[in-house]
N, C-alpha and C. Protein backbone atom coordinates (compact mmCIF):
# COMPACT_ATOMS: atom_id res chain seq x y z
N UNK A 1 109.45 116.46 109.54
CA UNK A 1 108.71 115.29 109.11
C UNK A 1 109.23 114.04 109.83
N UNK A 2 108.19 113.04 110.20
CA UNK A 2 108.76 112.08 110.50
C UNK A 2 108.47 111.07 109.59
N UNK A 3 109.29 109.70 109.71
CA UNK A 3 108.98 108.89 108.90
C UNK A 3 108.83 107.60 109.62
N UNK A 4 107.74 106.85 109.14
CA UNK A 4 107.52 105.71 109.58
C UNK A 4 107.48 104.50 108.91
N UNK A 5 107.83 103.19 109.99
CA UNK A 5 108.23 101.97 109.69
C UNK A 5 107.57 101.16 110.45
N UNK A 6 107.29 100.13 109.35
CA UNK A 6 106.65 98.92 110.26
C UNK A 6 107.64 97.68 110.66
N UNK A 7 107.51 97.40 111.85
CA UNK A 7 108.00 96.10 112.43
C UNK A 7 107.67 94.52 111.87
N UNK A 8 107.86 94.09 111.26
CA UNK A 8 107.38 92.81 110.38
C UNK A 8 107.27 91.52 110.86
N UNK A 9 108.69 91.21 111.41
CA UNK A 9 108.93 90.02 112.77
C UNK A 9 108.88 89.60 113.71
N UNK A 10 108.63 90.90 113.94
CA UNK A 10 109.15 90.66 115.62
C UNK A 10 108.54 92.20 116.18
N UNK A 11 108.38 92.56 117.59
CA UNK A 11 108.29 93.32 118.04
C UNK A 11 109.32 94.71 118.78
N UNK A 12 108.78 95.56 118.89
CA UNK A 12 110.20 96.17 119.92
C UNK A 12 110.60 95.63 121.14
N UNK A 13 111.78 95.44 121.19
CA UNK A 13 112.56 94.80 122.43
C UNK A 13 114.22 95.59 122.06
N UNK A 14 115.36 94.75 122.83
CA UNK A 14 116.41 96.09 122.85
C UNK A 14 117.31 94.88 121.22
N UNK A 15 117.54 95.73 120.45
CA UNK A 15 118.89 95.31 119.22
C UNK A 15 117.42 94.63 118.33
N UNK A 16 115.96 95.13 118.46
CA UNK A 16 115.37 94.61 117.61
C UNK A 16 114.93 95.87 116.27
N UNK A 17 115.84 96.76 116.50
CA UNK A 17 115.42 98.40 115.81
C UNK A 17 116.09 98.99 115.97
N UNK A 18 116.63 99.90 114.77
CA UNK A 18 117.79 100.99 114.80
C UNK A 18 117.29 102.18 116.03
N UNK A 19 118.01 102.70 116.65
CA UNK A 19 117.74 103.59 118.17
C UNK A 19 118.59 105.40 117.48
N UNK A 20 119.32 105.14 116.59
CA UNK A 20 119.41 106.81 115.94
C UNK A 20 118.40 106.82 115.78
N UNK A 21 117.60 108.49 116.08
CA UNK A 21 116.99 109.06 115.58
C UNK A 21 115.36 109.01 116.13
N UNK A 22 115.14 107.62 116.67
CA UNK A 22 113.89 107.25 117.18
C UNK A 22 113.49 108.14 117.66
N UNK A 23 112.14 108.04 117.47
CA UNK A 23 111.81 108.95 118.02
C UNK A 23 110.09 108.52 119.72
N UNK A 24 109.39 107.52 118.55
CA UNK A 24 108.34 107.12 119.27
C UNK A 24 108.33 105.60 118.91
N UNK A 25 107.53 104.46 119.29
CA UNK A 25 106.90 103.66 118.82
C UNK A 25 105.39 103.70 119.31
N UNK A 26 104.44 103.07 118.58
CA UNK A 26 103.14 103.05 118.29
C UNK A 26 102.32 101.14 117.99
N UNK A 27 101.45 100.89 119.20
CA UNK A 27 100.72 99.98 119.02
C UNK A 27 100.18 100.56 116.89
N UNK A 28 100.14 98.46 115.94
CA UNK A 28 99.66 98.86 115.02
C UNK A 28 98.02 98.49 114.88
N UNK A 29 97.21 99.34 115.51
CA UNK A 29 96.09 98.75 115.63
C UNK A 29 95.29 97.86 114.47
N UNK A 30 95.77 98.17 113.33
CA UNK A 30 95.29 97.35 111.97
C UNK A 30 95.80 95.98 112.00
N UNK A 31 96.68 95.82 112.88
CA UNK A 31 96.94 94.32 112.95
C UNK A 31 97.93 94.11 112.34
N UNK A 32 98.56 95.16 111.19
CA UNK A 32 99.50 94.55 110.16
C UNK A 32 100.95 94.13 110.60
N UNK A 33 101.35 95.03 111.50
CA UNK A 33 102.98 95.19 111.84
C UNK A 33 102.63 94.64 113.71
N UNK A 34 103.80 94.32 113.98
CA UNK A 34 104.06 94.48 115.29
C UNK A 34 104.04 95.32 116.00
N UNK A 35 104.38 96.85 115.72
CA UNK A 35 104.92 97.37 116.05
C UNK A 35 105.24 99.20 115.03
N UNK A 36 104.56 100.09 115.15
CA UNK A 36 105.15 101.38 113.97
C UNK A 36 106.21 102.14 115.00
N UNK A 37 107.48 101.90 113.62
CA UNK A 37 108.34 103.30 114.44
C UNK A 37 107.98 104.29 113.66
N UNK A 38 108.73 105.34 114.49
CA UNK A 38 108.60 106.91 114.13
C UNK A 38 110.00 107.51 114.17
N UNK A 39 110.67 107.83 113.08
CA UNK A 39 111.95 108.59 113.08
C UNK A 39 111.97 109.70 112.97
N UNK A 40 112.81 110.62 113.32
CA UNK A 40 113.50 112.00 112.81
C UNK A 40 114.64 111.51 111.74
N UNK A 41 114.62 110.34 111.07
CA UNK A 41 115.46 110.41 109.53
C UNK A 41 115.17 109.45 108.89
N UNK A 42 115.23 109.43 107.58
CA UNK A 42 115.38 107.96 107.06
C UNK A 42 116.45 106.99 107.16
N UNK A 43 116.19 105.89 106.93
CA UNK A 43 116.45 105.01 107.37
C UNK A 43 117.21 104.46 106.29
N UNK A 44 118.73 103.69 106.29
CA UNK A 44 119.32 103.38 105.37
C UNK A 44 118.81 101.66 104.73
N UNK A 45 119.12 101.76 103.38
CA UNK A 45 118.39 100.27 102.84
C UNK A 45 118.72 99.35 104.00
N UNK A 46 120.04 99.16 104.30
CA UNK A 46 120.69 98.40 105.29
C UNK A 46 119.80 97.95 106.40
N UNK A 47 119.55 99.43 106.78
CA UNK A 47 119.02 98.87 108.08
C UNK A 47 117.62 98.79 108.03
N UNK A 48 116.78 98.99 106.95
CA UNK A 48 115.65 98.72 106.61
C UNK A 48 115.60 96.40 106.52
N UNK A 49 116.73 96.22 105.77
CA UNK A 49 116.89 94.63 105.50
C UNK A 49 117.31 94.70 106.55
N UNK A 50 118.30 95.05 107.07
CA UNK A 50 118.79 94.12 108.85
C UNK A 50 117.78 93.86 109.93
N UNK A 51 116.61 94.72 110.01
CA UNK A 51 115.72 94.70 111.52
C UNK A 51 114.36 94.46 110.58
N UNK A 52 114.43 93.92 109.25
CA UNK A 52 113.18 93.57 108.39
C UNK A 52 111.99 94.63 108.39
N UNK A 53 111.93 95.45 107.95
CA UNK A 53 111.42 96.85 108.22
C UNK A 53 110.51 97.00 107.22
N UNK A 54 109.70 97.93 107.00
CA UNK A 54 108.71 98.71 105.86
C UNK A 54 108.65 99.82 106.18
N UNK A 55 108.74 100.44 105.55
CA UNK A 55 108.50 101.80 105.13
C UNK A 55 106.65 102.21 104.84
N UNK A 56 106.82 102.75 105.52
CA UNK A 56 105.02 103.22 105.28
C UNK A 56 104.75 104.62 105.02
N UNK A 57 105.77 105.70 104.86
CA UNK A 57 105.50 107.04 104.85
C UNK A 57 105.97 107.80 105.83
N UNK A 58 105.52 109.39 105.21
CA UNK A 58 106.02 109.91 106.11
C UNK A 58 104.67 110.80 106.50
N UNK A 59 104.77 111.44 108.08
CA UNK A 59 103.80 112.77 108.59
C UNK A 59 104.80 113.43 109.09
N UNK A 60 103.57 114.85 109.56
CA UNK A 60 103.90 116.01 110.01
C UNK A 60 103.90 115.58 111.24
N UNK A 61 105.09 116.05 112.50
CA UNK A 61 104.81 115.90 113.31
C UNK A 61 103.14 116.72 114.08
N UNK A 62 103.34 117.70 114.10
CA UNK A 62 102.00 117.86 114.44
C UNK A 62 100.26 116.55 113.85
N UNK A 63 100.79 115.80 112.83
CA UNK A 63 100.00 114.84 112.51
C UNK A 63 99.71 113.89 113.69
N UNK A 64 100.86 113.31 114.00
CA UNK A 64 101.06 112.42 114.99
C UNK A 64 100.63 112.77 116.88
């Protein structure tokens, strides 16, 4: 499963997003986020508040 996060502030650039685990990023065509990551883990509260993050769920990789 992967799990995904939205970018809130800011976009991807380098020290703007935790890099364990990444896996993809994704234009958010709905306009909402800057930016969707895609992990192979969750993501600790920490670093959800440090890089201002959301949580949006998780898919199957084959989803994606």
């Amino acid at each position: 499963m992967l799990r995904m996060y939205g970018m809130r502030l800011r976009g991807f650039s380098p020290g703007c997003q935790p890099m364990k685990g990444l896996v993809r990023r994704e234009d958010d065509h709905a306009g909402n986020y800057w930016d969707i990551l895609f992990y192979n883990r969750e993501l600790s509260e920490t670093e959800i508040n440090d890089y201002e993050l959301d949580y949006l769920g998780k898919i199957r990789e084959s989803e994606s």
